[in-house]
C-alpha atoms as a PDB file:
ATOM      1  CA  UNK A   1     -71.813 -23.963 -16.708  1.00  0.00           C
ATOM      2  CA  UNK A   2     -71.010 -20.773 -14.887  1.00  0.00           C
ATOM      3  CA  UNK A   3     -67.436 -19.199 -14.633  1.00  0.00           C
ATOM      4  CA  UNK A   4     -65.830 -19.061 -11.579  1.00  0.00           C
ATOM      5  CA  UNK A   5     -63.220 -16.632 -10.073  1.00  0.00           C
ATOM      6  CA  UNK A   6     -60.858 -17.743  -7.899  1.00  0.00           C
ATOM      7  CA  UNK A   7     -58.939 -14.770  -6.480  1.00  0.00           C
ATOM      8  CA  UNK A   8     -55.101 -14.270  -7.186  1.00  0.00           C
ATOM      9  CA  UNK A   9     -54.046 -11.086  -5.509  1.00  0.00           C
ATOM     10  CA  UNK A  10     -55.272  -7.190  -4.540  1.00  0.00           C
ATOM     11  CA  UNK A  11     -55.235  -5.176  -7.241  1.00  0.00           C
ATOM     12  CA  UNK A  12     -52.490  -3.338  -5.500  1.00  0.00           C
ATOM     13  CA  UNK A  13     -50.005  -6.113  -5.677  1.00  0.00           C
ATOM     14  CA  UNK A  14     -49.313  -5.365  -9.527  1.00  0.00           C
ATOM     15  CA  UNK A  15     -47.558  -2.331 -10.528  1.00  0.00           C
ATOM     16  CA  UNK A  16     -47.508  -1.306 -14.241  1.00  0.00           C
ATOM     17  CA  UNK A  17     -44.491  -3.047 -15.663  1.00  0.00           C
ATOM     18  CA  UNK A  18     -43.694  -4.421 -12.475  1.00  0.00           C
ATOM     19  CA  UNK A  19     -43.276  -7.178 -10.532  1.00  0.00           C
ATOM     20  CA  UNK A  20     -45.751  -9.822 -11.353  1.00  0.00           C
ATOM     21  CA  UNK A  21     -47.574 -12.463  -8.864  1.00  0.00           C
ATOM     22  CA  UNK A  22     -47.233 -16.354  -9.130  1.00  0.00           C
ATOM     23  CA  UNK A  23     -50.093 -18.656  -8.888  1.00  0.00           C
ATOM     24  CA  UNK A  24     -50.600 -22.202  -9.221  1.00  0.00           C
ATOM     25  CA  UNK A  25     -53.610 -23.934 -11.330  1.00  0.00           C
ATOM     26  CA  UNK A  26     -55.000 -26.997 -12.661  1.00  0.00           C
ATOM     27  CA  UNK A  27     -53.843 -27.420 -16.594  1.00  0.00           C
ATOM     28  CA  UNK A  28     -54.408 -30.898 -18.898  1.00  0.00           C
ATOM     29  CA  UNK A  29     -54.866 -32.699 -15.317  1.00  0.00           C
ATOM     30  CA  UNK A  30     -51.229 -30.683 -13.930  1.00  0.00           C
ATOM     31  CA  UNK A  31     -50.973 -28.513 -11.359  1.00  0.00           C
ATOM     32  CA  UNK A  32     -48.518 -26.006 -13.371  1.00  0.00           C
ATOM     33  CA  UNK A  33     -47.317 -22.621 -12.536  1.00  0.00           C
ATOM     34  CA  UNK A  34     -48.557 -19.511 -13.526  1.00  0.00           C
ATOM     35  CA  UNK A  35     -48.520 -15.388 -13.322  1.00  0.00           C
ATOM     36  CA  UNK A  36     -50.468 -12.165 -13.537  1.00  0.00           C
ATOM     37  CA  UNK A  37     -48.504  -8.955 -14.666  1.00  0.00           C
ATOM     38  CA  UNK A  38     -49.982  -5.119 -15.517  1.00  0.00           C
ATOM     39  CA  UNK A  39     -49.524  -3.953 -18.399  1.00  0.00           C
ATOM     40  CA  UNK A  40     -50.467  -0.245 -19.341  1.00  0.00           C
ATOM     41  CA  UNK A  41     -52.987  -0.117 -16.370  1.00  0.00           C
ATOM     42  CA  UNK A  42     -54.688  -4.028 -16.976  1.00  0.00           C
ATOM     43  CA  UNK A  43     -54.169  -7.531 -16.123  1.00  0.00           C
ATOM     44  CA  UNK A  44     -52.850  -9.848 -17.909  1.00  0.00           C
ATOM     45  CA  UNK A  45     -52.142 -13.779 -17.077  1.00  0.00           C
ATOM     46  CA  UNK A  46     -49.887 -16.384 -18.754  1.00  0.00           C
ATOM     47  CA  UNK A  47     -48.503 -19.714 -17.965  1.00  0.00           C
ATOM     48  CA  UNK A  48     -45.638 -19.491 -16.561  1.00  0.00           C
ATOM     49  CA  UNK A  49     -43.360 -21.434 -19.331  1.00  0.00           C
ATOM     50  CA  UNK A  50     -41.463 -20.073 -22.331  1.00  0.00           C
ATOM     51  CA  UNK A  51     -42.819 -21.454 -26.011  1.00  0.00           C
ATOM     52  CA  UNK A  52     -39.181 -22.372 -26.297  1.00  0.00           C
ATOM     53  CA  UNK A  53     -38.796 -25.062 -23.529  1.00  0.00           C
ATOM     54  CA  UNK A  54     -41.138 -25.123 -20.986  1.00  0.00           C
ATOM     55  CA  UNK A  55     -38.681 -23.455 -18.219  1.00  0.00           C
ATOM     56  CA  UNK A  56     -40.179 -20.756 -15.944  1.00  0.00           C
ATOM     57  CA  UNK A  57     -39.577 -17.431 -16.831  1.00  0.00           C
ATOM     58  CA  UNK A  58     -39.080 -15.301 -13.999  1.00  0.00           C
ATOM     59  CA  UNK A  59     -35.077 -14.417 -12.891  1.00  0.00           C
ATOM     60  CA  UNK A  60     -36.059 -14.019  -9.301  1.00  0.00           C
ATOM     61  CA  UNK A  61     -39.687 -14.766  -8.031  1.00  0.00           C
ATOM     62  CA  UNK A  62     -42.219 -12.128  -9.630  1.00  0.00           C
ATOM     63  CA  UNK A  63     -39.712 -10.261 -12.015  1.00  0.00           C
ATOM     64  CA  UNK A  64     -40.959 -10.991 -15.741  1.00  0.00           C
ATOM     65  CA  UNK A  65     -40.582  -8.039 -17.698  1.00  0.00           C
ATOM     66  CA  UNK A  66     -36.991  -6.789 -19.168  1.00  0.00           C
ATOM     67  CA  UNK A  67     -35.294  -3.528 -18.201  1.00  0.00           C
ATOM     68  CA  UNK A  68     -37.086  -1.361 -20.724  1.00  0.00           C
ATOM     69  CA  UNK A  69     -40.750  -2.754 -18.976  1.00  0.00           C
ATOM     70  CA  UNK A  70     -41.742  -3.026 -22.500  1.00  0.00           C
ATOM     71  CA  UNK A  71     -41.570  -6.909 -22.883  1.00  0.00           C
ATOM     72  CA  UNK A  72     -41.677 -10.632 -21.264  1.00  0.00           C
ATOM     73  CA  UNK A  73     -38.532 -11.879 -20.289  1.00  0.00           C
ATOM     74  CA  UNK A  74     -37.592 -15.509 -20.350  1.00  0.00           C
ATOM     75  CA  UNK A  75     -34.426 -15.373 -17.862  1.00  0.00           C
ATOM     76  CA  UNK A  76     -32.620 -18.969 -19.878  1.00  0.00           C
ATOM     77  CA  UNK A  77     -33.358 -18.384 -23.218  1.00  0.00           C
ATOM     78  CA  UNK A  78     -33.917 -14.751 -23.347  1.00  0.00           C
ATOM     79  CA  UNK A  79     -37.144 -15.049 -25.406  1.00  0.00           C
ATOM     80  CA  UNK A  80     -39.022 -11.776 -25.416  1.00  0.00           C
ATOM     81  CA  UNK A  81     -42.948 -11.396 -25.569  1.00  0.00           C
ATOM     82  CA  UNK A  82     -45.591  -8.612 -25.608  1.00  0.00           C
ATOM     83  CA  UNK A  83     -47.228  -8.148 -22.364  1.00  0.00           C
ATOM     84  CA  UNK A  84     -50.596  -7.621 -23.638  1.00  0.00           C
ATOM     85  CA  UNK A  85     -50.789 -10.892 -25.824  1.00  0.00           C
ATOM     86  CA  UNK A  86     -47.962 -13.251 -24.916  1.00  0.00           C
ATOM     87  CA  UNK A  87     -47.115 -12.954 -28.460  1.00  0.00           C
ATOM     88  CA  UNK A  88     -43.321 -14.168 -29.294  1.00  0.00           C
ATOM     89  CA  UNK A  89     -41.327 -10.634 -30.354  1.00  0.00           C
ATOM     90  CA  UNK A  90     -37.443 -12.158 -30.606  1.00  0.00           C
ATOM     91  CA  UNK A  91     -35.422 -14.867 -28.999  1.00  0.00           C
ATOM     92  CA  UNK A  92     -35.662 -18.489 -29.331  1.00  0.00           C
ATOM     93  CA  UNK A  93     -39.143 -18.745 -29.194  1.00  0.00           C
ATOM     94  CA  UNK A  94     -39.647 -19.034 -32.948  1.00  0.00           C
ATOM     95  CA  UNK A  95     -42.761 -17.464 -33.100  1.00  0.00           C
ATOM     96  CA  UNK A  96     -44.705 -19.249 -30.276  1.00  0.00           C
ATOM     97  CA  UNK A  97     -46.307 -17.202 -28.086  1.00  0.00           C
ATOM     98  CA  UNK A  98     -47.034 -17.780 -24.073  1.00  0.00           C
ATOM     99  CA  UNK A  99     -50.357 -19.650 -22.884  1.00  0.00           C
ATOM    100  CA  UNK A 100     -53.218 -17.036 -21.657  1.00  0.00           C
ATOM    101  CA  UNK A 101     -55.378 -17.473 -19.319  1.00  0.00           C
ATOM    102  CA  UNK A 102     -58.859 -15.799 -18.326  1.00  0.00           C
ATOM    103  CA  UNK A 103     -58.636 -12.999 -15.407  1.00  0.00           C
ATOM    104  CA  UNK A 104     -60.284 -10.095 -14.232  1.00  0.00           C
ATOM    105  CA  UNK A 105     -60.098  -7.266 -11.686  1.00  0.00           C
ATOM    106  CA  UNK A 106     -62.581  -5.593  -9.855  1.00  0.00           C
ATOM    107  CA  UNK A 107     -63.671  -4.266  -6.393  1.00  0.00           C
ATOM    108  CA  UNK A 108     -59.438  -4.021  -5.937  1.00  0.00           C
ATOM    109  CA  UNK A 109     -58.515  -7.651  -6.640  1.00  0.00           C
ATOM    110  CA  UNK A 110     -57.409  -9.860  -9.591  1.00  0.00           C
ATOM    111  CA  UNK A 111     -59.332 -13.140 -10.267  1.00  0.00           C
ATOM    112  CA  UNK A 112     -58.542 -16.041 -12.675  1.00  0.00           C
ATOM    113  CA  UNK A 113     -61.870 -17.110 -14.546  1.00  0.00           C
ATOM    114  CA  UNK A 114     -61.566 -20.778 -13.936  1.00  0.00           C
ATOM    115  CA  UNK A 115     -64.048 -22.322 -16.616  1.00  0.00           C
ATOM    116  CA  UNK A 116     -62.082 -20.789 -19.486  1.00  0.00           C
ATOM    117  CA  UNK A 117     -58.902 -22.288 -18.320  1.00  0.00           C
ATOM    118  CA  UNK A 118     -59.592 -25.943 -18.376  1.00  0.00           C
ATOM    119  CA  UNK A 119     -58.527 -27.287 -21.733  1.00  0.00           C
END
């Protein structure tokens, strides 16, 4: 079965430690929402859901990563993750880390590889 890319945004929507983009996608037969941040000039996408309690993570629409741009915010728990792996660094998350997904960027926009995201 081949991979398929379903575009997300222009590569230009993501600024390094900045605002991230929301997306939507199909997840164990859910829609459920989702985001694509850069991180230290690449992509990276997560479900959008703290390991604590599923809640979205974003304060206002887009704005995941804390003050310092070092780390993953979650805006009700204050649960803190690496950009680069989702990986749980402090907060209530005990550990858990945040649910990747597949993307890619080239020819100046950001896909989601669709095959490696069904579970």
């Amino acid at each position: 079965m081949a991979e398929q890319l379903r575009l997300i945004c222009a590569s230009a929507a993501l600024t390094d430690a900045g605002k991230g983009v929301r997306f939507e996608l199909q997840h164990l037969g859910q829609m459920v929402p989702a985001f694509v941040i850069r991180y230290r000039g690449r992509v990276y996408a997560y479900l959008n859901r703290c390991a604590h309690i599923p809640v979205e993570m974003d304060w206002q629409e887009g704005e995941f990563f804390d003050i310092s741009g070092l780390y993953l915010l979650c805006s009700t728990h204050g649960a803190m993750y690496l950009p680069e792996t989702g990986q749980c660094m402090g907060g209530r998350c005990a550990g858990k880390g945040l649910v990747t997904l597949a993307v890619q960027e080239h020819d100046g926009y950001v896909y989601l590889i669709e095959e490696a995201n069904h579970v």
